[in-house]
N, C-alpha and C. Protein backbone atom coordinates (compact mmCIF):
# COMPACT_ATOMS: atom_id res chain seq x y z
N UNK A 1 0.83 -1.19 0.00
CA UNK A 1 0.00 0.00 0.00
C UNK A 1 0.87 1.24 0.00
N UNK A 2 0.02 2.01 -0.60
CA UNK A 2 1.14 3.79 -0.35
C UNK A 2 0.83 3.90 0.96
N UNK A 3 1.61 5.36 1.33
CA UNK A 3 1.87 5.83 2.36
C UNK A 3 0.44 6.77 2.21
N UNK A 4 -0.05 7.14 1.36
CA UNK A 4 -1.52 7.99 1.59
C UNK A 4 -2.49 7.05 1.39
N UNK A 5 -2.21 6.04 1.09
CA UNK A 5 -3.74 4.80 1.84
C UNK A 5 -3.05 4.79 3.36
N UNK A 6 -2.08 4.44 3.77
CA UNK A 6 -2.24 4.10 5.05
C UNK A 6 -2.61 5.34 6.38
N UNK A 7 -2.29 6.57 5.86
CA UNK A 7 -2.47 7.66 5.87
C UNK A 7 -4.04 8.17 6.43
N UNK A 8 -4.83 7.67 5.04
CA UNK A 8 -5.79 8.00 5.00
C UNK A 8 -6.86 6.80 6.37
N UNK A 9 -6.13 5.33 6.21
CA UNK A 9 -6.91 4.07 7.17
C UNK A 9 -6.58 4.77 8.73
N UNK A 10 -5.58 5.37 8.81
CA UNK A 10 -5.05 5.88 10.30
C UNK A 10 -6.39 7.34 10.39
N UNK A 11 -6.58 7.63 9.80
CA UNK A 11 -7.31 8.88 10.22
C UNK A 11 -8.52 8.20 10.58
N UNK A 12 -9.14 7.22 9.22
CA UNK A 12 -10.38 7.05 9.57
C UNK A 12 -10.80 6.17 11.01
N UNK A 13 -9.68 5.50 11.15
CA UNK A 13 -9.35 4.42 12.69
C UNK A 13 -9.47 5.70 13.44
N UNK A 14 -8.45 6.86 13.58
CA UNK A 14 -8.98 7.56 14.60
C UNK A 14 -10.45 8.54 14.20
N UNK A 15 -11.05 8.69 13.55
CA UNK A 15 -12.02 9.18 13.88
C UNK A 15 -13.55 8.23 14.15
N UNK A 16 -12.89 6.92 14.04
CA UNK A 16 -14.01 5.81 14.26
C UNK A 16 -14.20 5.91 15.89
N UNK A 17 -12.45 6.16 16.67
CA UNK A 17 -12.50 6.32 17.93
C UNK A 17 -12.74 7.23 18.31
N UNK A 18 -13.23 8.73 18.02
CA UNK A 18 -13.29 9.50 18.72
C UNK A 18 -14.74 9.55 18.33
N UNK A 19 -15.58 8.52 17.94
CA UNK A 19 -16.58 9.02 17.47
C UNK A 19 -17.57 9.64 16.44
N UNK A 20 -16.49 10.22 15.64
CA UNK A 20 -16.51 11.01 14.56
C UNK A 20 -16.62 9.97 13.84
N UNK A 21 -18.01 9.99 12.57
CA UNK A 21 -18.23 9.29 11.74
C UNK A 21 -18.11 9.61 10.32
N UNK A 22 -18.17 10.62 10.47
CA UNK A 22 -17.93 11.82 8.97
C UNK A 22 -16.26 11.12 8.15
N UNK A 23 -16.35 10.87 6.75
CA UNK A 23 -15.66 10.93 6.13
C UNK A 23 -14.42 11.66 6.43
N UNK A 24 -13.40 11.45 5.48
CA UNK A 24 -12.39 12.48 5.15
C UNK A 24 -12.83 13.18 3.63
N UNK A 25 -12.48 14.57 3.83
CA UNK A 25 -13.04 15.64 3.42
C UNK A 25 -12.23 15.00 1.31
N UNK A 26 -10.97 14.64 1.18
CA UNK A 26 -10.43 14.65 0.21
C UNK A 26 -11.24 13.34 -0.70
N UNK A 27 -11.70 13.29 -1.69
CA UNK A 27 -12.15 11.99 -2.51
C UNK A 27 -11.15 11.38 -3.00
N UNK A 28 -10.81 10.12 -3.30
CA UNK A 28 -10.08 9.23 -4.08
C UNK A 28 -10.74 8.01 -4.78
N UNK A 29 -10.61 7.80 -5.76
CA UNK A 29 -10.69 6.64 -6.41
C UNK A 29 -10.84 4.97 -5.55
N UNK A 30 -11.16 4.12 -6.27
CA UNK A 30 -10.67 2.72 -5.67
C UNK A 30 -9.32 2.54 -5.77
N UNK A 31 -8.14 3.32 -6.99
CA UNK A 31 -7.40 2.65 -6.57
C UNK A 31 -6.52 4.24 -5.65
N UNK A 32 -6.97 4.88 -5.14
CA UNK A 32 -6.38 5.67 -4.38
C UNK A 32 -5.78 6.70 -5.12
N UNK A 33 -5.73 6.89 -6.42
CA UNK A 33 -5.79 8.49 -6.63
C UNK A 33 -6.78 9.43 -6.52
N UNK A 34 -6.40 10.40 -6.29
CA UNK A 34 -7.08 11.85 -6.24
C UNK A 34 -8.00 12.24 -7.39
N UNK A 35 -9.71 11.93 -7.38
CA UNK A 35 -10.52 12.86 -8.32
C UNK A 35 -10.51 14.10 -8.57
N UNK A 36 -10.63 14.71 -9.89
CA UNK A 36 -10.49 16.21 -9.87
C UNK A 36 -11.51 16.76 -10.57
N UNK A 37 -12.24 17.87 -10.12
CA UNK A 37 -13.17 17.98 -10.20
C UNK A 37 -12.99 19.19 -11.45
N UNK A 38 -14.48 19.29 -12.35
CA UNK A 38 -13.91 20.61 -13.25
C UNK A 38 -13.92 22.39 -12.69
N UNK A 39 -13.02 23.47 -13.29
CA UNK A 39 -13.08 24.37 -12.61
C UNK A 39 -13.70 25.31 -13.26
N UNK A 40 -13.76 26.47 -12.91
CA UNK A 40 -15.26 27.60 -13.45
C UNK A 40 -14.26 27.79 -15.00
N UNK A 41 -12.94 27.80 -15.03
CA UNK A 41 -12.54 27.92 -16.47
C UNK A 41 -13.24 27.18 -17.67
N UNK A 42 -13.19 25.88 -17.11
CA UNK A 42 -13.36 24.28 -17.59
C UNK A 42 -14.88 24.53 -18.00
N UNK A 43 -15.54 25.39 -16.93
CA UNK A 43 -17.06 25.05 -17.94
C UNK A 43 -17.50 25.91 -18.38
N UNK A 44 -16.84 27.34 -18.41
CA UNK A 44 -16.87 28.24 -18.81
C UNK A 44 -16.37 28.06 -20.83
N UNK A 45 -15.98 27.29 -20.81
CA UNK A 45 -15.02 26.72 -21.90
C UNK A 45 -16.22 26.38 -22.57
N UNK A 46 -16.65 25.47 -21.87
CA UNK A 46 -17.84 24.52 -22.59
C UNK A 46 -19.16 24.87 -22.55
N UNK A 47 -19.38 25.80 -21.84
CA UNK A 47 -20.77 26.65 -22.50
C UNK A 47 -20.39 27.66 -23.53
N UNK A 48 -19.07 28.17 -23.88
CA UNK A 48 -18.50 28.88 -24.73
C UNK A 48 -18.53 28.18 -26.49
N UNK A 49 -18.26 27.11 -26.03
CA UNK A 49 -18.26 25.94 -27.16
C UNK A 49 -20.09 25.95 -27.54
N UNK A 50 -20.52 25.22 -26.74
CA UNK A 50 -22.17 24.69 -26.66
C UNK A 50 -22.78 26.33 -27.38
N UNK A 51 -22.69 27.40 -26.95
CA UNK A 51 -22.86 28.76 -27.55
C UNK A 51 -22.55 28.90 -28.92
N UNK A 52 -21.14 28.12 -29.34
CA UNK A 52 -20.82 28.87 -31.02
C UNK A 52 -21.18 27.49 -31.59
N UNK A 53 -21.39 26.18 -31.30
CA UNK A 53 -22.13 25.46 -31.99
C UNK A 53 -22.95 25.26 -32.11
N UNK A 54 -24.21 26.08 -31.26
CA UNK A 54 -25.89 26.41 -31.34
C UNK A 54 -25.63 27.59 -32.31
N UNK A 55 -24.63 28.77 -32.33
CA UNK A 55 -24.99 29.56 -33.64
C UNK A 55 -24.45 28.91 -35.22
N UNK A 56 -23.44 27.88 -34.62
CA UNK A 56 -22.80 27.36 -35.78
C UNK A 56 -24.55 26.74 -36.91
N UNK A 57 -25.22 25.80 -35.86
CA UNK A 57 -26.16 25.35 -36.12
C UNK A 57 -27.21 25.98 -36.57
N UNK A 58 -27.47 27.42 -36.27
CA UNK A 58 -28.37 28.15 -36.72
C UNK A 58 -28.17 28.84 -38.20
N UNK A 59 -26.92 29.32 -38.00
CA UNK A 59 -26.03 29.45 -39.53
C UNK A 59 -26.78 28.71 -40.72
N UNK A 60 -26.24 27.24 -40.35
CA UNK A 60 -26.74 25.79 -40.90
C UNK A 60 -27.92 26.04 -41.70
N UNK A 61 -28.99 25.80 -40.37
CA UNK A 61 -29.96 26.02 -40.64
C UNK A 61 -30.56 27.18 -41.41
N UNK A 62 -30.16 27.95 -41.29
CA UNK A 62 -30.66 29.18 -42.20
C UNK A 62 -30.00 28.87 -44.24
N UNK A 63 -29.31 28.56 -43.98
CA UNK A 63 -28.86 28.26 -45.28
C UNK A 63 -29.48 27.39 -45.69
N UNK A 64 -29.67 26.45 -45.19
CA UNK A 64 -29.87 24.82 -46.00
C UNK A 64 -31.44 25.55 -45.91
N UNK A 65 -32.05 26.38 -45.57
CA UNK A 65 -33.63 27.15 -45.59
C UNK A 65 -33.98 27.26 -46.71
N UNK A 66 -32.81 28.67 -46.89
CA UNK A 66 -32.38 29.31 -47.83
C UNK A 66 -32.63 28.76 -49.41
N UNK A 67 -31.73 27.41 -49.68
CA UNK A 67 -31.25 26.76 -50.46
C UNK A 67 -32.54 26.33 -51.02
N UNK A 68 -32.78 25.40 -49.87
CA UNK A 68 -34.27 24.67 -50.04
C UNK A 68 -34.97 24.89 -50.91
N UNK A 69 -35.62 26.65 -50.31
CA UNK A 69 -36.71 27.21 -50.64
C UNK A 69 -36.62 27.49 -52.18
N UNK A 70 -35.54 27.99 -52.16
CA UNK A 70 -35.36 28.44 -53.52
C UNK A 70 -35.41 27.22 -54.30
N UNK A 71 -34.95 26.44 -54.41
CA UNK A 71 -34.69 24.70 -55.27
C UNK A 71 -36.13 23.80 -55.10
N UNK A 72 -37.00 24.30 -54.33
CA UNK A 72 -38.70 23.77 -54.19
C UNK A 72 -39.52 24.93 -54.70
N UNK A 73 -39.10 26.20 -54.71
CA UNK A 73 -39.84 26.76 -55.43
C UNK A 73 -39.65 26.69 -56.91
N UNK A 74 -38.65 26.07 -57.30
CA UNK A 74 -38.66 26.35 -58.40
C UNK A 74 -39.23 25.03 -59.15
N UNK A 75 -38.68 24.19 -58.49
CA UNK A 75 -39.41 22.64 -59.00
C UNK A 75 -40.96 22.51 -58.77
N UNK A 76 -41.49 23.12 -57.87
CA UNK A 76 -43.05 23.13 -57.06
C UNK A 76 -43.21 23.91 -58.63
N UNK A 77 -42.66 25.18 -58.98
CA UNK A 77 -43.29 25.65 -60.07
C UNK A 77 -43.27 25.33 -61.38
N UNK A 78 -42.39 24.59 -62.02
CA UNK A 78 -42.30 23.85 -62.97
C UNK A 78 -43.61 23.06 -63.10
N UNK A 79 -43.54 21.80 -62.10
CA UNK A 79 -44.62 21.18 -61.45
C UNK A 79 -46.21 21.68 -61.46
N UNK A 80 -46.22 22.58 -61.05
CA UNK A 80 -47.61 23.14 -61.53
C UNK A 80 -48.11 24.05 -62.27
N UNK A 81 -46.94 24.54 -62.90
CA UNK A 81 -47.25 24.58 -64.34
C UNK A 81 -47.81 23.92 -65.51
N UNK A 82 -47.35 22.91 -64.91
CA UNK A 82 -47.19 21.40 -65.75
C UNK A 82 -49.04 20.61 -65.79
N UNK A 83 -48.82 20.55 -64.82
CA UNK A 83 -50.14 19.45 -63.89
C UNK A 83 -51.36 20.49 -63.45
N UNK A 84 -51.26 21.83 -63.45
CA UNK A 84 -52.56 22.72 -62.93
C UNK A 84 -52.79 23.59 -63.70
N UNK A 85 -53.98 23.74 -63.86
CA UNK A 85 -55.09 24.23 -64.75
C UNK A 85 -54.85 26.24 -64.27
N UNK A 86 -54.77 26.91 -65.41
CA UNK A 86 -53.78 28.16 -64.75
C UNK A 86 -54.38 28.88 -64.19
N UNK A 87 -55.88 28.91 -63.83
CA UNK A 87 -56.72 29.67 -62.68
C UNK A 87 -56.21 29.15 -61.46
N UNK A 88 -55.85 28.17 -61.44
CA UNK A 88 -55.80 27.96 -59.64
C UNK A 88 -53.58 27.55 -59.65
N UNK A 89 -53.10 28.09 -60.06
CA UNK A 89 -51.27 27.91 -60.44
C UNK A 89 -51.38 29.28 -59.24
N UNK A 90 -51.49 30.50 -58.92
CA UNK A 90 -51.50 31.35 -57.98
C UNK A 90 -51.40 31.04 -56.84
N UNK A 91 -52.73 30.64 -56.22
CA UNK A 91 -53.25 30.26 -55.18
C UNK A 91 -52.10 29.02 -54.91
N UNK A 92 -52.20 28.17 -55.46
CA UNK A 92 -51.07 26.66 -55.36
C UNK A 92 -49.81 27.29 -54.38
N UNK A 93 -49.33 27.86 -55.43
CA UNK A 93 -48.14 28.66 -55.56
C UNK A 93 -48.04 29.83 -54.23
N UNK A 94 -49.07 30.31 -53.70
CA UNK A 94 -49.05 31.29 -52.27
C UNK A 94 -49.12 29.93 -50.84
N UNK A 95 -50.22 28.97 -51.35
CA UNK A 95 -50.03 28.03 -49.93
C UNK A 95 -48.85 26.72 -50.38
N UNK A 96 -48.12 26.89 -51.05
CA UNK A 96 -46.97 25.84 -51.05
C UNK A 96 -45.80 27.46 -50.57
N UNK A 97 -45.74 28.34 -50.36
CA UNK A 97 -44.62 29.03 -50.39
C UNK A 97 -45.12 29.12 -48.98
N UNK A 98 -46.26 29.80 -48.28
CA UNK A 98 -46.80 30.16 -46.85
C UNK A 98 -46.52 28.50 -46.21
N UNK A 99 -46.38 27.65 -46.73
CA UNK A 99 -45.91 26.23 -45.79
C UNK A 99 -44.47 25.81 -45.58
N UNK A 100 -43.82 26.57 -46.67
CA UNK A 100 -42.40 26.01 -46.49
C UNK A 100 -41.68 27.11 -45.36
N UNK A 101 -42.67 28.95 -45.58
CA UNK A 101 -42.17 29.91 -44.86
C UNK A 101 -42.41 29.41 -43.16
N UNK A 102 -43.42 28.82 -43.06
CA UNK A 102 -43.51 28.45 -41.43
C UNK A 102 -42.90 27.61 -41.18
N UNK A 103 -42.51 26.86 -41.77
CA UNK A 103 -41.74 25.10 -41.32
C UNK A 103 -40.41 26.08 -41.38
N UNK A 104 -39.82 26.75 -41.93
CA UNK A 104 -38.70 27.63 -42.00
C UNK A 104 -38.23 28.47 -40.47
N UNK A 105 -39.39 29.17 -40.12
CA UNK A 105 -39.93 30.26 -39.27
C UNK A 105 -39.57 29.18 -37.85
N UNK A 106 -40.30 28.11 -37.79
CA UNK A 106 -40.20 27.22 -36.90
C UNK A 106 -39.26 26.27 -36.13
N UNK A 107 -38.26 26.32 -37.37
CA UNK A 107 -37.36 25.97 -36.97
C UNK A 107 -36.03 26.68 -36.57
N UNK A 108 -36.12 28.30 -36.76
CA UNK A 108 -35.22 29.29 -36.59
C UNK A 108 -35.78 29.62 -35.21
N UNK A 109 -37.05 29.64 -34.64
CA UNK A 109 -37.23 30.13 -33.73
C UNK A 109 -37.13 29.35 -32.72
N UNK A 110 -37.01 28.00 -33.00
CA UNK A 110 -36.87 27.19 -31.63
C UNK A 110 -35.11 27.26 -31.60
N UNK A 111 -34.54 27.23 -32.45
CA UNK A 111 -32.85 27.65 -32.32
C UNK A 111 -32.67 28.39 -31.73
N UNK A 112 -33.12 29.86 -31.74
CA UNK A 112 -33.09 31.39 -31.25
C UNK A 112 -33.68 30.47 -29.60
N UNK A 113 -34.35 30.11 -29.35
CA UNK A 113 -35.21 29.98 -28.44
C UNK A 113 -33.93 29.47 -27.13
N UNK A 114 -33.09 28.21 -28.01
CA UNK A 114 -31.64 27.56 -27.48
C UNK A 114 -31.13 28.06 -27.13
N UNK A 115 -30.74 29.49 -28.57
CA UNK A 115 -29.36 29.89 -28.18
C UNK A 115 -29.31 30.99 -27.09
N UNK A 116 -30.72 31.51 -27.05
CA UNK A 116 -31.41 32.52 -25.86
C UNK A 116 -31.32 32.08 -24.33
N UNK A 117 -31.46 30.86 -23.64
CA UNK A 117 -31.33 29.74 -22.78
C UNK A 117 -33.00 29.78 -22.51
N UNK A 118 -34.01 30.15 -22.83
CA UNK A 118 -35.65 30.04 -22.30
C UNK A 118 -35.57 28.86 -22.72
N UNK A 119 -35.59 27.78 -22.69
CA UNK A 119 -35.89 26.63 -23.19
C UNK A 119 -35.84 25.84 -21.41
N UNK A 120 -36.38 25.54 -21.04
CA UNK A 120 -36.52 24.65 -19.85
C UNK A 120 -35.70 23.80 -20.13
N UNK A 121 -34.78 22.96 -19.41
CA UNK A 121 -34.01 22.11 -19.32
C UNK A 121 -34.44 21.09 -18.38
């Protein structure tokens, strides 16, 4: 055994005798090294991170929106050009664009919502 296991069995022997049931204050492992715990740098780090990869992600998201919209509007319009009778190609054409704008809308705002912290955890 090390000298800080035996160290540590001598303390707890005397505080078994004096009564004292309370631990020793330092944690160690099973095999007797020292746990270390993280420090305000350490998570300061990593909500710093978790922060630019929720905007990294929103970035993302806004583009691949972006992209989308444009590459479905244009095929959606080909498309019903094609297949719809040209009184009702308008109308088509306002509720296929008002569905892709909310599914869009919806998913930027629950990001914002993240990167804001209101989101219950």
């Amino acid at each position: 055994m090390t000298d800080r296991a035996g160290a540590d069995r001598e303390r707890n022997d005397a505080a078994d005798a004096d009564g004292d049931t309370t631990m020793p204050t330092d944690s160690t492992t099973e095999t007797g090294a020292p746990t270390r715990e993280p420090s305000d740098d350490e998570g300061s780090a990593v909500d710093r991170l978790r922060t630019t990869l929720n905007y990294a992600v929103l970035g993302g998201l806004l583009l691949l929106a972006a992209i989308s919209a444009v590459q479905l509007y244009l095929a959606v319009g080909r498309t019903i050009s094609t297949f719809v009778v040209y009184e009702y190609r308008a109308p088509l054409m306002v509720a296929f664009n008002l569905a892709v704008l909310l599914l869009a809308a919806l998913g930027i705002s629950l990001q914002l919502r993240r990167l804001s912290g209101s989101e219950e955890e």
